[in-house]
Protein backbone atom coordinates (compact mmCIF):
# COMPACT_ATOMS: atom_id res chain seq x y z
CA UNK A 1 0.00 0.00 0.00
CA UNK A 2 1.46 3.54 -0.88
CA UNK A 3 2.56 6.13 1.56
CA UNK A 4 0.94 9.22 1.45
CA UNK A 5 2.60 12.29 0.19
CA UNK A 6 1.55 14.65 2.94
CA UNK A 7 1.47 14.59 6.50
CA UNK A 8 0.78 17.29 8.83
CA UNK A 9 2.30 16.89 12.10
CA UNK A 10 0.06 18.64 15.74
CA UNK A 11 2.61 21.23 16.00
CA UNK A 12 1.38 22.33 11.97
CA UNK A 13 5.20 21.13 10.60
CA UNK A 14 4.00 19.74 6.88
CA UNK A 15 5.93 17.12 5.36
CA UNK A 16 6.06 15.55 1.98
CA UNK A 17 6.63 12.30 1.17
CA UNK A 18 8.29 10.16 -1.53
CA UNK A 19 8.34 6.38 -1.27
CA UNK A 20 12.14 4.86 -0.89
CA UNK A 21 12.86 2.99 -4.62
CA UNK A 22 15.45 0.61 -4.57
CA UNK A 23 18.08 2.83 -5.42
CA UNK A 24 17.71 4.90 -2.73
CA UNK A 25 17.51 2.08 -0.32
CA UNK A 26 20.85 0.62 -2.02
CA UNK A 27 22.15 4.60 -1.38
CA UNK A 28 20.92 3.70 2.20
CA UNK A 29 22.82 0.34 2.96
CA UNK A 30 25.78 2.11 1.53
CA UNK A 31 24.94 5.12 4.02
CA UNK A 32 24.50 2.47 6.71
CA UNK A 33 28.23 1.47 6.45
CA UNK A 34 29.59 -0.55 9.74
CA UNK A 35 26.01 -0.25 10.93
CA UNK A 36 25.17 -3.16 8.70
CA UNK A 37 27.53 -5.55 9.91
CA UNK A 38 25.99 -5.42 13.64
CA UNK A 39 22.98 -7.20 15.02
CA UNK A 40 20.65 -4.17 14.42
CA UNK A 41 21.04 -3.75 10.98
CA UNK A 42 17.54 -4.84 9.98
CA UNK A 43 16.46 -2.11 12.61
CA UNK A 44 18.74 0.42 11.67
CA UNK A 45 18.06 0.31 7.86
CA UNK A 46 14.15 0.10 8.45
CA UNK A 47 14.10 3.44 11.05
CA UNK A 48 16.58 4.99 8.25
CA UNK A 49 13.87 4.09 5.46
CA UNK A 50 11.24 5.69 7.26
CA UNK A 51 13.04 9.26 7.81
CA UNK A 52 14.54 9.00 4.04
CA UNK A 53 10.87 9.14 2.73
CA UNK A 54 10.75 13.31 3.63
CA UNK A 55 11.53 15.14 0.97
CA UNK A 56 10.22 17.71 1.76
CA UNK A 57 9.51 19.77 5.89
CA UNK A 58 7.13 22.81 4.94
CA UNK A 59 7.82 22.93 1.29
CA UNK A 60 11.17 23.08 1.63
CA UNK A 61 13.16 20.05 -0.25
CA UNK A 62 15.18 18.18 2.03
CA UNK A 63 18.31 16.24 0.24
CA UNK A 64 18.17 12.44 0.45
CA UNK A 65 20.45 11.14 3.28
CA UNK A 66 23.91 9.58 1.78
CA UNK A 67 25.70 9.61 5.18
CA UNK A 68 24.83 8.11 8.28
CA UNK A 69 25.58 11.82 9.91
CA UNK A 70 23.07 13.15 7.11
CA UNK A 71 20.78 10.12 8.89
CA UNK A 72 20.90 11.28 12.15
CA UNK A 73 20.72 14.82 10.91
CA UNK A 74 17.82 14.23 9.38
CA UNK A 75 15.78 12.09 12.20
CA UNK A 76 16.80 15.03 14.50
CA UNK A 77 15.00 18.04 12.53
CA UNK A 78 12.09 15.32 12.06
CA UNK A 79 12.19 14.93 15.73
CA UNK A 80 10.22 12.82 18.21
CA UNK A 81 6.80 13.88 16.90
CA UNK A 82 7.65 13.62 13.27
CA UNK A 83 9.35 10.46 13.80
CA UNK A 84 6.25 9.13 15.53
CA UNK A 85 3.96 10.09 12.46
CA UNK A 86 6.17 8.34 10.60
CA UNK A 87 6.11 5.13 12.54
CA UNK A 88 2.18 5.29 12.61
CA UNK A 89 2.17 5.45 8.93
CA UNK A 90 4.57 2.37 8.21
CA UNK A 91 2.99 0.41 11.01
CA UNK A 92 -0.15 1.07 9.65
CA UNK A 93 0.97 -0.32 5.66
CA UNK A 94 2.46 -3.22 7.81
CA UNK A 95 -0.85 -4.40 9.18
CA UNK A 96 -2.62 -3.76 5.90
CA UNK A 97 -0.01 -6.11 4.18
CA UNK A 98 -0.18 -8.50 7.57
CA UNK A 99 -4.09 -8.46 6.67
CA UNK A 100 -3.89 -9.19 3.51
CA UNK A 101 -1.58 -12.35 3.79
CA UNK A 102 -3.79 -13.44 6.62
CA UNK A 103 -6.65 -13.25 3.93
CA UNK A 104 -4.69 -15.46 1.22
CA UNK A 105 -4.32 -17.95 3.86
């Protein structure tokens, strides 16, 4: 299920979204770096998936992440509320898909 491509956050911070493609998410793993070598790479590479889909906070492009530090950056001017929205929104596609596969079954 797609993402949408606008959120608007309580505190009235807009953001546009783009979906990852799998170029970007290759730009990602590469980003990643040591990261992926550890136990939490699954979790690190999903969390950085999530904040690489703004690309845009109140109209304003924001770059794609290439750099863990542009990562980290990046999850910090989302911050704890944006990051939340975020979560909502891929947990919510996750149980859509989970509900789906259920149905196959």
């Amino acid at each position: 299920m797609p993402i949408p491509t606008e959120i608007t956050l309580e505190d009235g911070r807009k953001f546009t979204l783009k979906e990852v493609d799998p170029g970007d998410m290759l730009d990602l793993i590469e980003a990643a770096g040591s990261a992926m070598s550890g136990g939490s790479a699954g979790a690190w590479l999903g969390y950085a998936q999530q904040i690489a889909t703004v690309s845009e906070i109140d109209d304003v492009p924001v770059p794609f992440p290439k750099t863990k530090e542009e990562v980290k950056a990046l999850a910090r001017r989302l911050g704890n509320s944006g990051v939340v929205a975020l979560q909502k929104i891929f947990m919510a596609d996750q149980e859509t898909v989970s509900g789906v596969e259920a149905a196959k079954n």
